[in-house]
N, C-alpha and C. Protein backbone atom coordinates (compact mmCIF):
# COMPACT_ATOMS: atom_id res chain seq x y z
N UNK A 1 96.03 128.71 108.96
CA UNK A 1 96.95 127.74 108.39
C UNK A 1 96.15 126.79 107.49
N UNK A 2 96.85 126.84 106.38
CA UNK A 2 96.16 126.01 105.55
C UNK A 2 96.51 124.80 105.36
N UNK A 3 95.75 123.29 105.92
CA UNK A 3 96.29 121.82 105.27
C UNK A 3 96.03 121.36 103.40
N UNK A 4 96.99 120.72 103.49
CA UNK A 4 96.60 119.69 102.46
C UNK A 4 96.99 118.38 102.67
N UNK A 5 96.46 117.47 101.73
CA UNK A 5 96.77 115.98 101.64
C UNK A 5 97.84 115.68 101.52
N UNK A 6 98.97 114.60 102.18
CA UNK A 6 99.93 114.37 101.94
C UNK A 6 100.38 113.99 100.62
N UNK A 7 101.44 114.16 99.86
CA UNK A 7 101.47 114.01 98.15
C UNK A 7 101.75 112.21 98.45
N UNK A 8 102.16 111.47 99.38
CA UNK A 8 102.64 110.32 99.25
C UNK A 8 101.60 109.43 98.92
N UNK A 9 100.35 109.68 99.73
CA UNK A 9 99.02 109.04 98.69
C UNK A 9 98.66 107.96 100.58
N UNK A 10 99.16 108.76 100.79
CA UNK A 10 98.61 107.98 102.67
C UNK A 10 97.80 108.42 102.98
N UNK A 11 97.01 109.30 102.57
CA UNK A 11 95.36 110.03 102.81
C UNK A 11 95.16 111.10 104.12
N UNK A 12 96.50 110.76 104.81
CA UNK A 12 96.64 112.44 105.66
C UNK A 12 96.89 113.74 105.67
N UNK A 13 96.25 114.44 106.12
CA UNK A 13 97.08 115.80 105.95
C UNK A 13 97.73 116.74 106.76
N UNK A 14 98.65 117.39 106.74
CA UNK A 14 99.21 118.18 106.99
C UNK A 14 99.88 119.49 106.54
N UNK A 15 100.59 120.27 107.28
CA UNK A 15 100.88 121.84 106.71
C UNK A 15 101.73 121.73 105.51
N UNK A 16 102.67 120.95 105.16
CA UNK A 16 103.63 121.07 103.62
C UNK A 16 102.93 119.69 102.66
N UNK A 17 103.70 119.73 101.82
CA UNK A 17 103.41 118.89 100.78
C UNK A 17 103.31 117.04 101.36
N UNK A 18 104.41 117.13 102.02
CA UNK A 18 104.82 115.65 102.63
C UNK A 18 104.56 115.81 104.34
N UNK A 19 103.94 114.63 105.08
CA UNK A 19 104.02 114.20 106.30
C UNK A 19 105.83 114.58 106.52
N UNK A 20 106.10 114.82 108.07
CA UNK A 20 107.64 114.07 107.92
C UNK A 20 107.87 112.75 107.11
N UNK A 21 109.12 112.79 106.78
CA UNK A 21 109.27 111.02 106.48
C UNK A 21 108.55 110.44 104.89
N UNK A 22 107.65 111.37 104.48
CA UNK A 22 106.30 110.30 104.02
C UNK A 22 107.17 111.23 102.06
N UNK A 23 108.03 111.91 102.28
CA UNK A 23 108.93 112.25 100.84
C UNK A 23 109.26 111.06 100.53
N UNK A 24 110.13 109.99 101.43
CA UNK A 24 110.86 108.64 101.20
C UNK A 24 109.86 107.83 100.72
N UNK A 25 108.61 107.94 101.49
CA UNK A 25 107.58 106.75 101.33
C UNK A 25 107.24 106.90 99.85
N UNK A 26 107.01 108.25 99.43
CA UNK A 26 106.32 108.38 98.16
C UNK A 26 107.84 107.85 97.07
N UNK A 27 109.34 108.35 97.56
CA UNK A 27 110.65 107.91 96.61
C UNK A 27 110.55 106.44 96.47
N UNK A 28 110.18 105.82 97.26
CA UNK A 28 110.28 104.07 97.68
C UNK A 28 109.42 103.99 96.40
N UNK A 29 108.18 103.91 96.76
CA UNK A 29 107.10 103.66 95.85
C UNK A 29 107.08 103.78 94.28
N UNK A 30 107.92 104.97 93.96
CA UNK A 30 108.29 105.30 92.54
C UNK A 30 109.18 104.48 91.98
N UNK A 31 110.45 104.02 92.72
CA UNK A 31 111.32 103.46 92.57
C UNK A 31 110.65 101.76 92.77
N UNK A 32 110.18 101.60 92.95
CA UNK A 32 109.22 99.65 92.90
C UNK A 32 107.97 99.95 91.90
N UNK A 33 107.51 101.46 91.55
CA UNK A 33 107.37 101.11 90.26
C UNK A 33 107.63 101.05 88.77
N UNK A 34 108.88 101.56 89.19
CA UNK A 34 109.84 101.76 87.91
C UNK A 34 110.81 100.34 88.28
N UNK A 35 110.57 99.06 89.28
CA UNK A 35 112.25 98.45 88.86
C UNK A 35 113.26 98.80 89.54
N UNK A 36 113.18 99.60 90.32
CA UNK A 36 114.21 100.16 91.26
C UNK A 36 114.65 101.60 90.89
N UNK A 37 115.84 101.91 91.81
CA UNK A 37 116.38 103.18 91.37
C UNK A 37 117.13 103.48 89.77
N UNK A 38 117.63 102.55 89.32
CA UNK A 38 117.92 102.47 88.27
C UNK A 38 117.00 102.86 86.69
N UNK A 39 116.05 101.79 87.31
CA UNK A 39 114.53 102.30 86.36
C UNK A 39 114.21 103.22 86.30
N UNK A 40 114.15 103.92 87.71
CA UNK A 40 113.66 105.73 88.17
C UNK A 40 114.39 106.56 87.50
N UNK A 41 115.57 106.35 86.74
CA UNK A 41 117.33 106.78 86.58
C UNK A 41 116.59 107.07 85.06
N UNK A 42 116.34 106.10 84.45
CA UNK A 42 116.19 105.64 83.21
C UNK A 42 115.04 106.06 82.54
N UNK A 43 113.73 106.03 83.38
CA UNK A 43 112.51 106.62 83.18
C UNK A 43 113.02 108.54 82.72
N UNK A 44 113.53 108.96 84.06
CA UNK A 44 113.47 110.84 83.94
C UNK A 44 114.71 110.70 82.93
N UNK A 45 115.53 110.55 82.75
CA UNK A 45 116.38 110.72 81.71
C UNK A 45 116.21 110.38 80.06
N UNK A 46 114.79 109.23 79.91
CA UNK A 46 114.17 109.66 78.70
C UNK A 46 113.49 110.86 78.74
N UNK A 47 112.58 110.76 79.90
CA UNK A 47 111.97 112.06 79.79
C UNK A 47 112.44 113.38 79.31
N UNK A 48 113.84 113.65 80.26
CA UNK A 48 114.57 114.66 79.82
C UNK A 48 114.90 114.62 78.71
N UNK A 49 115.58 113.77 78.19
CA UNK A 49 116.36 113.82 76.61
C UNK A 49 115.12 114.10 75.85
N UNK A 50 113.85 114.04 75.70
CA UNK A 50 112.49 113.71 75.39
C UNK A 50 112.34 115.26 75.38
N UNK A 51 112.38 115.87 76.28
CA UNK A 51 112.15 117.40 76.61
C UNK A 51 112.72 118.28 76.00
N UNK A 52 114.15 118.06 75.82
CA UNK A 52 115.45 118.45 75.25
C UNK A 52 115.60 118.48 73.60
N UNK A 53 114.46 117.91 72.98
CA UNK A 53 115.13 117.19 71.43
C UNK A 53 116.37 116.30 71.62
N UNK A 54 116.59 115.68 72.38
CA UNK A 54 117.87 114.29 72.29
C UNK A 54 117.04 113.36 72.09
N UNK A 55 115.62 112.96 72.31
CA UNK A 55 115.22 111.35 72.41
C UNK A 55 114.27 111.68 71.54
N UNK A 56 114.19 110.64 70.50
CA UNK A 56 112.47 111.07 69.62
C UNK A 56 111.49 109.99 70.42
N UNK A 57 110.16 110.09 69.86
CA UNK A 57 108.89 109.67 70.65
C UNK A 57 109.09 108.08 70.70
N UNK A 58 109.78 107.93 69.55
CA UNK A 58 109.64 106.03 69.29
C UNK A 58 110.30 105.81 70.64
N UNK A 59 112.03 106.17 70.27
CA UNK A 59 112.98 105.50 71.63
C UNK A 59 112.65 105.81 73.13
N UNK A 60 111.78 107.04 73.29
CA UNK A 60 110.62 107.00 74.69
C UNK A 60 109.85 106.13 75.05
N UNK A 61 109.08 106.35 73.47
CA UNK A 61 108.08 105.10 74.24
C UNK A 61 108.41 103.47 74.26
N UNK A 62 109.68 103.42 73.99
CA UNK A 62 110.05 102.19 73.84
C UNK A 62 110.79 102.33 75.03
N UNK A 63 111.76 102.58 75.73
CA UNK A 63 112.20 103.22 76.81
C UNK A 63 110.78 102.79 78.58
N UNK A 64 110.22 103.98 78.06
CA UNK A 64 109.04 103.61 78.54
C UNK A 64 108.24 102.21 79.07
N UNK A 65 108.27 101.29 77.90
CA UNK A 65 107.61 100.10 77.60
C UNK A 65 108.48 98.63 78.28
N UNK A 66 109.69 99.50 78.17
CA UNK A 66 110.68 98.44 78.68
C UNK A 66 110.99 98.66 80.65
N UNK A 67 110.90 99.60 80.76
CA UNK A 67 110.82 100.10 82.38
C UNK A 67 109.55 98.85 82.90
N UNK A 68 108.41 99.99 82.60
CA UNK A 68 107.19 99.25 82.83
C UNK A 68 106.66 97.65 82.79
N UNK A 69 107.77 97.32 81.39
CA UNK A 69 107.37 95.91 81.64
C UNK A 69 108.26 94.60 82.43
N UNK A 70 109.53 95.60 82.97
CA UNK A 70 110.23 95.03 83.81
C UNK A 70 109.51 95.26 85.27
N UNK A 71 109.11 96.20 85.86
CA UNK A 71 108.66 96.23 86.89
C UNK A 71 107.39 95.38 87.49
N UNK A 72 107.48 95.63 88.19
CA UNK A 72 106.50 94.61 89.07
C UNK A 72 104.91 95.72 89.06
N UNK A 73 104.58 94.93 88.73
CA UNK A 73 102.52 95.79 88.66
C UNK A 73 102.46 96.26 90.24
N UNK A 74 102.18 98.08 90.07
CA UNK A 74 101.75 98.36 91.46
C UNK A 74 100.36 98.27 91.54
């Protein structure tokens, strides 16, 4: 059986990607550094449109710039 490190960044490891539980820990964390769920909302949906040809690079990285500088420094 092979371990790895938990992806949540808690420095344990175990058999799948995530501890039990430790999927939420890593969702929490994304979401306080984006601003909440909303930010998180707002972040992948430039991304996507970004991916897609819907968003050009400016309104990303402006997108981007505005997430980040609403959120709180992790």
């Amino acid at each position: 059986m092979t371990y790895s490190e938990c992806r949540c960044g808690c420095g344990k490891f175990g058999k799948g990607r995530f501890l039990p539980g430790h999927d939420q820990k890593l969702r929490a964390q994304l979401e306080r550094r984006t601003g909440g769920i909303l930010g998180l909302e707002r972040l992948v949906d430039a991304a996507q449109g970004f991916a897609h040809d819907k968003v050009d690079r400016v309104s990303l990285e402006k997108t981007v710039g505005d997430i980040f500088s609403l959120a709180p420094p992790s």
